[in-house]
N, C-alpha and C. Protein backbone atom coordinates (compact mmCIF):
# COMPACT_ATOMS: atom_id res chain seq x y z
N UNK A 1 36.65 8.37 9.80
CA UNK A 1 37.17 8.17 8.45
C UNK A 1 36.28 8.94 7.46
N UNK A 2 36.73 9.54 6.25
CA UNK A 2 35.89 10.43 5.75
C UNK A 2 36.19 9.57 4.10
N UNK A 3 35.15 9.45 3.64
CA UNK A 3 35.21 8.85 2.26
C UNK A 3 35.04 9.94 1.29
N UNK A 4 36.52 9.98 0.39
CA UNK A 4 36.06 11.14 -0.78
C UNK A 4 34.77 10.38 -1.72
N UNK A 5 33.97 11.29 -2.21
CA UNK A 5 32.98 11.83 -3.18
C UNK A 5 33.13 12.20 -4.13
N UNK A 6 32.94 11.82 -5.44
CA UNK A 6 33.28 12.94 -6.56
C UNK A 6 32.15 13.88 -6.40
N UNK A 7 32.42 14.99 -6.95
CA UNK A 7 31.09 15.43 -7.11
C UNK A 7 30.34 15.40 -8.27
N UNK A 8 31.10 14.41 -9.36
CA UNK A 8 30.07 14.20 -10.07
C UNK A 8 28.92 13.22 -10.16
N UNK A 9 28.94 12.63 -9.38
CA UNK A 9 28.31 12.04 -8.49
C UNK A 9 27.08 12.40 -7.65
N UNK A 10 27.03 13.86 -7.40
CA UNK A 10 25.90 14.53 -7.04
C UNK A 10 25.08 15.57 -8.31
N UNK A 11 24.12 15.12 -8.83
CA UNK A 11 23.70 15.69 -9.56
C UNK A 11 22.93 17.09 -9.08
N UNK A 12 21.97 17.74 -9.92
CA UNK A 12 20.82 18.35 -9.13
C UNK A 12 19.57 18.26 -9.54
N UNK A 13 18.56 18.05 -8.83
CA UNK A 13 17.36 17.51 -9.22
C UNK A 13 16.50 19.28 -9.94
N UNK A 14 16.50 19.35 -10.84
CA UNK A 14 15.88 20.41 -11.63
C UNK A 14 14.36 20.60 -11.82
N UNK A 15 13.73 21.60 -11.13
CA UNK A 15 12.32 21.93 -10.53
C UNK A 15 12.05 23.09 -11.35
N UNK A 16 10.75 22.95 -12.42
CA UNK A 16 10.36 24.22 -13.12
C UNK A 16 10.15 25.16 -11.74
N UNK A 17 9.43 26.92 -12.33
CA UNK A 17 9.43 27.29 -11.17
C UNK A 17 8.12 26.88 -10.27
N UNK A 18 6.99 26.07 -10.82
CA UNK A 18 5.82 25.61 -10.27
C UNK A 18 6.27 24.14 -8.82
N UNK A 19 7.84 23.97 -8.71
CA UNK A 19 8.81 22.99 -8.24
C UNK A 19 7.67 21.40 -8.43
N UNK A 20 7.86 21.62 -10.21
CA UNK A 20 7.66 20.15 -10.58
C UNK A 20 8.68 19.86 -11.19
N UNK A 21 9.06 18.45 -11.51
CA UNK A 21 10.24 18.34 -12.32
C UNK A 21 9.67 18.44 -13.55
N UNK A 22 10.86 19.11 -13.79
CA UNK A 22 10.91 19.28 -15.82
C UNK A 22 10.44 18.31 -16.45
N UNK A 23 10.83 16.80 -16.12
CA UNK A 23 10.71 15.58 -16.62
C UNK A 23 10.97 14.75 -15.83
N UNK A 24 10.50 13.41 -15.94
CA UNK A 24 10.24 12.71 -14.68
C UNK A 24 11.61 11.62 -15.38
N UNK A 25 10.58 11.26 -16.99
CA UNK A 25 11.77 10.38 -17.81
C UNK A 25 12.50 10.66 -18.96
N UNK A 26 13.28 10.84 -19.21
CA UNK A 26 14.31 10.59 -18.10
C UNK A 26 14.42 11.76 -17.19
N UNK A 27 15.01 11.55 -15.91
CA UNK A 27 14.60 12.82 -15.21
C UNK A 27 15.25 13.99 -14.91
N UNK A 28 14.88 14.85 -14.85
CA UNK A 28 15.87 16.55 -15.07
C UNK A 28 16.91 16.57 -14.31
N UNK A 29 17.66 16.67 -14.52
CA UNK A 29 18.69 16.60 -14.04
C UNK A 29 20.08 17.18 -14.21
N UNK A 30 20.64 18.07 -13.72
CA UNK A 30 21.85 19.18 -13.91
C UNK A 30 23.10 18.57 -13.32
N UNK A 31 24.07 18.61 -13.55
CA UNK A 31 25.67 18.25 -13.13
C UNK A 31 26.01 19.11 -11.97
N UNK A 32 26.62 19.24 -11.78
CA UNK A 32 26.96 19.91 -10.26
C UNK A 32 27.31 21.30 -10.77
N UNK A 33 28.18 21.20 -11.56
CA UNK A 33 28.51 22.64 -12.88
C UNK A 33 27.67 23.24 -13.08
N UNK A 34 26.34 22.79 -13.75
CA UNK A 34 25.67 23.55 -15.12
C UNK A 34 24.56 23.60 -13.39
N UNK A 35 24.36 23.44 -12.40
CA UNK A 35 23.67 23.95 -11.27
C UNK A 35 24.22 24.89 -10.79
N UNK A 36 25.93 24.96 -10.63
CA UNK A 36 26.04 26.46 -9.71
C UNK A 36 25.95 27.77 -10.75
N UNK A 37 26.66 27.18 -12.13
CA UNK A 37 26.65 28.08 -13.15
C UNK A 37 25.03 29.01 -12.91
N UNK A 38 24.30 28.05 -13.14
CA UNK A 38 22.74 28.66 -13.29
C UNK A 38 22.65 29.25 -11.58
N UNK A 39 22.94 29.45 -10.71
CA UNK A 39 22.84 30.26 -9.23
C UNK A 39 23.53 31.59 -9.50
N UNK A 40 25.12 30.95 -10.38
CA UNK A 40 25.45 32.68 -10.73
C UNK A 40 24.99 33.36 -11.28
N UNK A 41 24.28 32.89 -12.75
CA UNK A 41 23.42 33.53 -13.19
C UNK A 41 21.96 34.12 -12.96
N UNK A 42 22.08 33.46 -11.20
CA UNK A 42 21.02 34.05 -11.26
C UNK A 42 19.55 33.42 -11.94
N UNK A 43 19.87 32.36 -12.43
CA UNK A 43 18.38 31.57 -13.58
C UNK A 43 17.25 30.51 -12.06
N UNK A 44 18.08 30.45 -10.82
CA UNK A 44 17.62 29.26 -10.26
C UNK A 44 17.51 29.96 -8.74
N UNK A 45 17.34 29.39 -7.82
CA UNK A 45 17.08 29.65 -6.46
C UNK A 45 17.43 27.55 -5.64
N UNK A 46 18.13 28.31 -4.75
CA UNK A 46 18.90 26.31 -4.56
C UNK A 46 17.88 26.20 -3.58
N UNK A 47 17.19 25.39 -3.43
CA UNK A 47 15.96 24.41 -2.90
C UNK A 47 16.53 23.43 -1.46
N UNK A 48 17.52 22.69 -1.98
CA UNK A 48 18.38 21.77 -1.03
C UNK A 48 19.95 21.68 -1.17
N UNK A 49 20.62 21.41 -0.44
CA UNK A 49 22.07 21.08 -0.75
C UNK A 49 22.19 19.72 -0.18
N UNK A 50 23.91 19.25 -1.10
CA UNK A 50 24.36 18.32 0.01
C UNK A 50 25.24 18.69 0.51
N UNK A 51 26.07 17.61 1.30
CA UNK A 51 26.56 18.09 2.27
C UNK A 51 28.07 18.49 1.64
N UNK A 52 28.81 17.75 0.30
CA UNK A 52 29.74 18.01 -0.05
C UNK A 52 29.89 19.97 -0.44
N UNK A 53 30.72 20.05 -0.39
CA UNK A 53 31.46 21.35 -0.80
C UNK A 53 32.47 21.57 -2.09
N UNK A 54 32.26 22.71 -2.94
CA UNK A 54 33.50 22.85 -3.88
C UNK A 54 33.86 23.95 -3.37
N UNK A 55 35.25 24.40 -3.41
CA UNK A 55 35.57 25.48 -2.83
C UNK A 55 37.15 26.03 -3.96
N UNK A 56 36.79 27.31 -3.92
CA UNK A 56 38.11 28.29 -4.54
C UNK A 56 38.74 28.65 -3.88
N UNK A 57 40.11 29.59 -3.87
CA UNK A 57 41.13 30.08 -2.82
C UNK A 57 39.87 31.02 -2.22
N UNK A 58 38.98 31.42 -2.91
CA UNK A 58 38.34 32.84 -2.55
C UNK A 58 36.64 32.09 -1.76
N UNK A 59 36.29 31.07 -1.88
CA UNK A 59 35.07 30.91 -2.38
C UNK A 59 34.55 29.31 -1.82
N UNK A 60 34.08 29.49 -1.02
CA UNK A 60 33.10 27.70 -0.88
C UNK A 60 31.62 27.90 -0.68
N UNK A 61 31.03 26.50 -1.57
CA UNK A 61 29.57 26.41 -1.43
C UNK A 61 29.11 25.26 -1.30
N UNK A 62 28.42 25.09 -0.61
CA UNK A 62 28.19 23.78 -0.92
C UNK A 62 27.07 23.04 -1.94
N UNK A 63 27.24 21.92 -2.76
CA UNK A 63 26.68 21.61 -3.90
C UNK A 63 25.24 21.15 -4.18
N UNK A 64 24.05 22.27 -5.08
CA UNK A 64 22.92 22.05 -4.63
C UNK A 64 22.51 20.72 -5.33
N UNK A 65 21.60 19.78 -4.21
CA UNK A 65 20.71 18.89 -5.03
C UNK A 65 19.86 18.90 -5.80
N UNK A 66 19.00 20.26 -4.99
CA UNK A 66 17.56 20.20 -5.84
C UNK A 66 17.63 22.49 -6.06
N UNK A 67 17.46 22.65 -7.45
CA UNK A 67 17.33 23.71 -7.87
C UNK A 67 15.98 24.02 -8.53
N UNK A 68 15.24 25.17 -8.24
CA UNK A 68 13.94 25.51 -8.79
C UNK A 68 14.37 26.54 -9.91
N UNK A 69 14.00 26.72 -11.04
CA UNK A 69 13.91 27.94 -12.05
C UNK A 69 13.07 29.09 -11.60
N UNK A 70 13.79 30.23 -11.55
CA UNK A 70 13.04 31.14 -11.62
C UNK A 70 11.85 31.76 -12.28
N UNK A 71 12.52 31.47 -13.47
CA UNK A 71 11.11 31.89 -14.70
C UNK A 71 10.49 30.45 -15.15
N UNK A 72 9.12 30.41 -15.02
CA UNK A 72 8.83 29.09 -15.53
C UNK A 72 8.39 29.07 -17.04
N UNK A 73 8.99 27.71 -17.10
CA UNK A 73 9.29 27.06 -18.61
C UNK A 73 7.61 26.04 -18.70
N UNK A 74 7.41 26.70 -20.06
CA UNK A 74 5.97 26.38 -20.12
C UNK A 74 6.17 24.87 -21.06
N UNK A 75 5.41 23.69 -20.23
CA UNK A 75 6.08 22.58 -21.20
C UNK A 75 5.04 22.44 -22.28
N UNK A 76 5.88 21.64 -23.19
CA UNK A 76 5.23 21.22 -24.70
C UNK A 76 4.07 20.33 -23.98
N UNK A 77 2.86 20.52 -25.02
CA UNK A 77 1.65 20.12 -24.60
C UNK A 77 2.25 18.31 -25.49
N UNK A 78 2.87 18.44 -26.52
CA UNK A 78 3.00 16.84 -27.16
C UNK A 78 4.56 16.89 -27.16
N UNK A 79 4.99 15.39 -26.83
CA UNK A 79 6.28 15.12 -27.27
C UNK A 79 6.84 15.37 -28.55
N UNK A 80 8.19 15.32 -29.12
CA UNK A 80 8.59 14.96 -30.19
C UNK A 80 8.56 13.54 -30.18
N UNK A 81 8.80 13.12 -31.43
CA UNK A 81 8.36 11.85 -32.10
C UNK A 81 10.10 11.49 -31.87
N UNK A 82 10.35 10.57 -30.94
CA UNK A 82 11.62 9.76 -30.80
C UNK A 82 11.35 8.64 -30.78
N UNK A 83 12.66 7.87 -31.00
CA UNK A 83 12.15 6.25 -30.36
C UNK A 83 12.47 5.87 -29.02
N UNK A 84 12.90 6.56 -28.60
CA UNK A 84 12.63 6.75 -27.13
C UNK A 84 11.59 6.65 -26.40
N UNK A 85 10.88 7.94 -26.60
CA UNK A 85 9.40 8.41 -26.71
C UNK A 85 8.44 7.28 -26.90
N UNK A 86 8.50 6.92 -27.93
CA UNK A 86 7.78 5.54 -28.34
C UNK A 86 7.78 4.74 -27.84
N UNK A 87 9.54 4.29 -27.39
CA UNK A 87 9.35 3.47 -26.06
C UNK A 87 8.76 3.39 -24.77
N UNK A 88 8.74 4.94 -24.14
CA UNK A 88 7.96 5.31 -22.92
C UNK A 88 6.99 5.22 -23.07
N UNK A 89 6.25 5.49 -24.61
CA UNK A 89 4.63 5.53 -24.32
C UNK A 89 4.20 4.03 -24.39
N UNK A 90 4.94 3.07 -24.90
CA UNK A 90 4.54 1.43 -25.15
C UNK A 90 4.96 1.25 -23.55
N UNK A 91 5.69 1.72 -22.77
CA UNK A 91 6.21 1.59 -21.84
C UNK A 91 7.19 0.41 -21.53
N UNK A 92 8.10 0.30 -22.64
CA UNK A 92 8.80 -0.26 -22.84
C UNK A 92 8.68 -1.79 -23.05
N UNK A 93 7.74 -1.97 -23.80
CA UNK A 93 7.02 -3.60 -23.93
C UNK A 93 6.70 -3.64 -25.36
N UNK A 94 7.27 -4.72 -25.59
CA UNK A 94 6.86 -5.49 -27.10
C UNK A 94 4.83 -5.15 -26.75
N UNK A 95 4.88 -4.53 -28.34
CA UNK A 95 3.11 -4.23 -28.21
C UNK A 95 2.87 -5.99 -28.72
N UNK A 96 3.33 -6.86 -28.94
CA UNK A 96 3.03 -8.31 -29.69
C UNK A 96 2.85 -9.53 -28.49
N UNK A 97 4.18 -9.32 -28.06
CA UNK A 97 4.16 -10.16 -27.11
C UNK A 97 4.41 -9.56 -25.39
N UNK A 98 4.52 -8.22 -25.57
CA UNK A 98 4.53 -8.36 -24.21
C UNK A 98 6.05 -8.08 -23.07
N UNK A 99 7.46 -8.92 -23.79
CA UNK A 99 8.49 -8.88 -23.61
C UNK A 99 8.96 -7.43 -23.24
N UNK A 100 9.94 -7.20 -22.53
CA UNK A 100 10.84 -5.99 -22.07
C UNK A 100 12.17 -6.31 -23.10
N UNK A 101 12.22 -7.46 -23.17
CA UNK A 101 13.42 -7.43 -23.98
C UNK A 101 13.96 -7.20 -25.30
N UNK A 102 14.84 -6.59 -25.80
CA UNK A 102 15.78 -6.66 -27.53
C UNK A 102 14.37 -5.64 -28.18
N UNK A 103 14.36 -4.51 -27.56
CA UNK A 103 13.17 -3.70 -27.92
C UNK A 103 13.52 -3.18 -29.45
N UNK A 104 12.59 -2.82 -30.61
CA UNK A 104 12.99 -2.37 -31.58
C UNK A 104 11.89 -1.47 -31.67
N UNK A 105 11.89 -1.16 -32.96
CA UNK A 105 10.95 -0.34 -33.76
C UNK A 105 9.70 -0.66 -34.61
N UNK A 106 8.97 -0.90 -34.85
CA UNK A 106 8.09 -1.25 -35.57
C UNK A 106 7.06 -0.21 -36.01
N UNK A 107 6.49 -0.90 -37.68
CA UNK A 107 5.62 0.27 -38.58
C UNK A 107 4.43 -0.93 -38.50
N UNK A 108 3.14 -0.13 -37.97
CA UNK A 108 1.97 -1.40 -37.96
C UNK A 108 2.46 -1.83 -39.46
N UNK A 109 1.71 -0.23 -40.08
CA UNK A 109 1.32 -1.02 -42.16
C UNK A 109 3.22 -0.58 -42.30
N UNK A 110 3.78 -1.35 -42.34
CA UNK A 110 5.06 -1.34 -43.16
C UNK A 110 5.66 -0.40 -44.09
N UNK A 111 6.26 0.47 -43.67
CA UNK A 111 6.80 1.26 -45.32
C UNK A 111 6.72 0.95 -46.63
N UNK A 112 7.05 -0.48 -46.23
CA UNK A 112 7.19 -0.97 -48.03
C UNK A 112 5.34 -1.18 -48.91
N UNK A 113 4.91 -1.13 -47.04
CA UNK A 113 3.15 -1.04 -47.81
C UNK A 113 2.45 0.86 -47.93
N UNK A 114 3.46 1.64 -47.47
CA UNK A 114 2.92 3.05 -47.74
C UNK A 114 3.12 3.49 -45.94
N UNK A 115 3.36 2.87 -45.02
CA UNK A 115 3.34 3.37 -43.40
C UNK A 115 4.06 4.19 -43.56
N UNK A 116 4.01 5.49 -42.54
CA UNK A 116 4.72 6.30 -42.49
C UNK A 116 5.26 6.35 -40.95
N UNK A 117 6.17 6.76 -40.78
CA UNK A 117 6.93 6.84 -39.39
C UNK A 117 6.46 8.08 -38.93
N UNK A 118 4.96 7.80 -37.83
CA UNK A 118 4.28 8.97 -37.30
C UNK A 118 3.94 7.70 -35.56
N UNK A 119 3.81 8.61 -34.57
CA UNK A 119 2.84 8.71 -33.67
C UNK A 119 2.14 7.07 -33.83
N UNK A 120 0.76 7.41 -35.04
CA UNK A 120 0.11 6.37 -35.22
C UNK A 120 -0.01 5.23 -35.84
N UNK A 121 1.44 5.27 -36.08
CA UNK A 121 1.48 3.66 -37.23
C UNK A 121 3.17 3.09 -36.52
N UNK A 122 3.73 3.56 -35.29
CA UNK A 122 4.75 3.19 -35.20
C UNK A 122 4.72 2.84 -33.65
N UNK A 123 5.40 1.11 -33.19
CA UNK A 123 4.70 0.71 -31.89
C UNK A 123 6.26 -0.05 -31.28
N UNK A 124 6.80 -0.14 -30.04
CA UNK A 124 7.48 -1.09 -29.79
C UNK A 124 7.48 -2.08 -30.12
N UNK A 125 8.38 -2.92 -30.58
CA UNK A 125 8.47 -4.47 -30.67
C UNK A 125 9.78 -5.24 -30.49
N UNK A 126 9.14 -6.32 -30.16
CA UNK A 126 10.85 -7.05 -29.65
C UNK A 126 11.15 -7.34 -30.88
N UNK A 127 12.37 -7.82 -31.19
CA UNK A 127 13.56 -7.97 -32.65
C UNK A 127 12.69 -9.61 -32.77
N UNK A 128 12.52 -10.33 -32.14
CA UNK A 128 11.93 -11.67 -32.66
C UNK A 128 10.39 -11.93 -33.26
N UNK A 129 9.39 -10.48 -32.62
CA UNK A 129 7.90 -10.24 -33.16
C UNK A 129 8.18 -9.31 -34.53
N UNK A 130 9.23 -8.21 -34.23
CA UNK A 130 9.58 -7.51 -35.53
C UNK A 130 9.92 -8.74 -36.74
N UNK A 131 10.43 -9.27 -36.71
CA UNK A 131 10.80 -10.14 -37.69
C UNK A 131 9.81 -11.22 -37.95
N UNK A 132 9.20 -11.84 -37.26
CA UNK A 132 8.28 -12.87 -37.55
C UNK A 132 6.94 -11.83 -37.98
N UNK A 133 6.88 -10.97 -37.94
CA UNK A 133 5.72 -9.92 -38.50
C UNK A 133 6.69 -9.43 -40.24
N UNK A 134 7.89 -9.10 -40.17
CA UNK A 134 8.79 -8.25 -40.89
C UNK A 134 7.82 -7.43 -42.11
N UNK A 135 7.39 -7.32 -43.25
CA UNK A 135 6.92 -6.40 -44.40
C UNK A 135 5.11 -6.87 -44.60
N UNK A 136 5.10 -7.40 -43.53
CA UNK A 136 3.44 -8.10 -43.56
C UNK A 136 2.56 -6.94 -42.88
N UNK A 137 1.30 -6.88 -43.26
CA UNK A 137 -0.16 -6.05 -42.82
C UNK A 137 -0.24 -7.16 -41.17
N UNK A 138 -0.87 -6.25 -40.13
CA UNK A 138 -1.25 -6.92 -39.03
C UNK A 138 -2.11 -7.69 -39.65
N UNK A 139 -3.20 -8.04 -40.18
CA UNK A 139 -3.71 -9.28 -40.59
C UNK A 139 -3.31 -10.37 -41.08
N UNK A 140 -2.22 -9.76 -42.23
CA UNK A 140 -1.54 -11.33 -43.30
C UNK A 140 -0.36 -11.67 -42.04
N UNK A 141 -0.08 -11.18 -41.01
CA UNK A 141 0.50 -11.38 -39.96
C UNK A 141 -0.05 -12.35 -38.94
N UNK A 142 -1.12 -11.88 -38.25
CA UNK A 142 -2.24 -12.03 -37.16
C UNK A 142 -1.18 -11.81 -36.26
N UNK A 143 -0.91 -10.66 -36.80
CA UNK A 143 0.00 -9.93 -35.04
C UNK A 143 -0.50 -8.29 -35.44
N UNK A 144 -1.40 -8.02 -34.03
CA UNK A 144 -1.93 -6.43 -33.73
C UNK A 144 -1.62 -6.48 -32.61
N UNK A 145 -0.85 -4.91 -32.98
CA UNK A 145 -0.35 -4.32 -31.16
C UNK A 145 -2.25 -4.31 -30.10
N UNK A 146 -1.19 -4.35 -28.81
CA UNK A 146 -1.86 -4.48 -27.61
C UNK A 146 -2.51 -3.43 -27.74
N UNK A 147 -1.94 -2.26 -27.82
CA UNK A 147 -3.40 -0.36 -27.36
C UNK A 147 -2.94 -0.30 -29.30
N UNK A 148 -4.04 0.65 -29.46
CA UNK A 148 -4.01 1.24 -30.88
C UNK A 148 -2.31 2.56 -30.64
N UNK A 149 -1.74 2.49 -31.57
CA UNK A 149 -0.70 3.47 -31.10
C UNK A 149 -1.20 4.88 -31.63
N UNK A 150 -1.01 5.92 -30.65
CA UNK A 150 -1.22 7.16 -30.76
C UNK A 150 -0.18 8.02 -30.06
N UNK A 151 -0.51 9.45 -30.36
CA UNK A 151 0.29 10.45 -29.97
C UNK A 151 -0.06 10.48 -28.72
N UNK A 152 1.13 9.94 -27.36
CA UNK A 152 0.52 10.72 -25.87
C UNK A 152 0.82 12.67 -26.09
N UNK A 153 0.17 12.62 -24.75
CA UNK A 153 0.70 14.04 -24.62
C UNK A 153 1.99 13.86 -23.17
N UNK A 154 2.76 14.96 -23.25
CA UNK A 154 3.31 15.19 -22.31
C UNK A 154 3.33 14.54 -21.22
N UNK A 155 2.01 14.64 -20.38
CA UNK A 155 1.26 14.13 -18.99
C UNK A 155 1.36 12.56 -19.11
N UNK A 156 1.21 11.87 -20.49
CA UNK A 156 1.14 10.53 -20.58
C UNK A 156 2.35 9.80 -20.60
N UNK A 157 3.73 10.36 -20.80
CA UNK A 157 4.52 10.32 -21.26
C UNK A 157 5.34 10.64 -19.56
N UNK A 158 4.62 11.49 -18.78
CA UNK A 158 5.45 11.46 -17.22
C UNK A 158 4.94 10.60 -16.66
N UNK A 159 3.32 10.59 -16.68
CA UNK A 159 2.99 9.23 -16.51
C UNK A 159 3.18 7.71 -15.78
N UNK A 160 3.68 7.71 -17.46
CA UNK A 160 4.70 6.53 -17.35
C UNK A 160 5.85 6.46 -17.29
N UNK A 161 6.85 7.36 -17.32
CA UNK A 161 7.75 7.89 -16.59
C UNK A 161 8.18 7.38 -15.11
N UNK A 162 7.12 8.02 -14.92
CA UNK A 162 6.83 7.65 -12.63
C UNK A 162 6.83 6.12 -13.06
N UNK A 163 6.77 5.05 -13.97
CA UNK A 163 6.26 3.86 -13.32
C UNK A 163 7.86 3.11 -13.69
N UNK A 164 8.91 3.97 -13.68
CA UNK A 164 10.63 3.57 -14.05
C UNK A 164 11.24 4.44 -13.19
N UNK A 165 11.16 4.36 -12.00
CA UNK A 165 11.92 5.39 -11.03
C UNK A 165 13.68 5.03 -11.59
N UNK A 166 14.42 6.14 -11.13
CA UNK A 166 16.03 5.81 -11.43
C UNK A 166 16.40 5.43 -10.36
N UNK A 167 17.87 4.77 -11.01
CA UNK A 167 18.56 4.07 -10.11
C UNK A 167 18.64 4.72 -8.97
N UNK A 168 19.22 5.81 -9.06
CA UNK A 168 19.65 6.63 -7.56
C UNK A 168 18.83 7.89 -7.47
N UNK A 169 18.50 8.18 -6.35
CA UNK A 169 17.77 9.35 -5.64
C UNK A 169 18.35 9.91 -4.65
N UNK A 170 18.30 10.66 -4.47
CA UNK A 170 18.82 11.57 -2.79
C UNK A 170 17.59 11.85 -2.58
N UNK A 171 17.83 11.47 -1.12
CA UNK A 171 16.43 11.88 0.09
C UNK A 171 16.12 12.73 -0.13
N UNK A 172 17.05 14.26 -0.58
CA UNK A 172 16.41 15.53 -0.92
C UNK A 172 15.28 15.89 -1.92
N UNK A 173 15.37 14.90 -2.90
CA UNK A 173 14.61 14.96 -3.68
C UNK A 173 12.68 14.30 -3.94
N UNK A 174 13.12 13.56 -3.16
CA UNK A 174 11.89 12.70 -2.43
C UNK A 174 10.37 13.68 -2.50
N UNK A 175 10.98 14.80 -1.84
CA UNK A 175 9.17 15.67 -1.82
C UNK A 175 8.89 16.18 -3.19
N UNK A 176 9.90 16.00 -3.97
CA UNK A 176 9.05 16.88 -5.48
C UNK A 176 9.20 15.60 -6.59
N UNK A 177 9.66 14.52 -6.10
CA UNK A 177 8.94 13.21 -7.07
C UNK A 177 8.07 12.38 -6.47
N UNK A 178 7.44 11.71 -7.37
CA UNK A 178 6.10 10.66 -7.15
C UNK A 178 6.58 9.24 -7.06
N UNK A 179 7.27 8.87 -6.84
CA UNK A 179 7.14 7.25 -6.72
C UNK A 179 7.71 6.59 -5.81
N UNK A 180 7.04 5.36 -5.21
CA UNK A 180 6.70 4.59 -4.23
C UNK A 180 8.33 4.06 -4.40
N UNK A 181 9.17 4.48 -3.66
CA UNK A 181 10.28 3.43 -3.41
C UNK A 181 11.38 3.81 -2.10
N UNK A 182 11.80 3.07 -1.86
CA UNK A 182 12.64 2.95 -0.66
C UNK A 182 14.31 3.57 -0.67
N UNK A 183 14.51 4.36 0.00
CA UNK A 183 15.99 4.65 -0.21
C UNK A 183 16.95 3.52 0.76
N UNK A 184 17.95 3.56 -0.52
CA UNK A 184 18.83 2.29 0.20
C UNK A 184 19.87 3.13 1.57
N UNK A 185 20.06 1.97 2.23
CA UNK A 185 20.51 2.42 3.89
C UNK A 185 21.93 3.36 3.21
């Protein structure tokens, strides 16, 4: 019995040309499309396949998992400032209490006290520490984040990355990521 596949469903695991990933979090990752596109062009060299196939009246290949870049892409030494970002570097934890959950945004010194939305004055927080802190100084509060917040770099930011593996992996991909986990049967 043969079970159809979409193939969107098979992504491709995207390897600067040093075959590290681009990004761990979220992690590089190409559509089955924007991977063969980049083989025609010539931008990539296919590393692994799976086993599915797309095929034209003229034309079959089968669909790569893991693609390396030819020319390597030199990464940014610092992130941009997202709240994303912010989240990865808190690593997704209320800096107050600790919680994973109802994550928000938080300004240590408050806008309305002069904070500015940078790197170092802006920390995860859950929606129930955000509010029981809301337009208050960490002191008239007595709520101070857990680490002082600062700018990671890049490296700090894959980091912690590796410590949120994704849902799904293909075995293929296994030798050019870092983290300890088990592929399901």
């Amino acid at each position: 019995m043969t079970i159809a596949v979409s193939p969107d469903a098979m992504p491709a695991l995207v390897l600067n040309a040093d075959y590290r990933p681009l990004s761990y979090y979220p992690l590089s990752l190409w559509s089955w499309q924007d991977a063969i596109k980049a083989v025609f062009l010539d931008r990539v060299n296919i590393v692994a396949e799976y086993e599915h196939a797309v095929s034209s009246p003229s034309f079959s290949m089968k669909l790569p998992s893991v693609v390396c870049l030819k020319s390597y892409v030199k990464p940014s030494r610092f992130p941009v400032f997202t709240r994303f970002n912010v989240f990865l570097r808190d690593r997704f934890e209320c800096q107050y209490c600790g919680t994973h959950e109802d994550l928000t945004f938080d300004h240590v010194i408050p806008r309305c006290c002069g904070g500015a939305t940078t790197w170092e004055n802006v920390v995860a927080a859950c929606a129930p520490c955000n509010l029981k802190k809301g337009g208050l100084l960490p002191h008239q509060a007595r709520m101070w984040p857990r680490q002082t917040p600062a700018q990671p770099t890049v490296q700090q930011l894959h980091n912690n990355g590796r410590l949120f593996p994704p849902n799904h992996m293909h075995e293929s991909w296994l030798d050019y990521l870092y983290w300890d986990v088990e592929l399901e049967p």
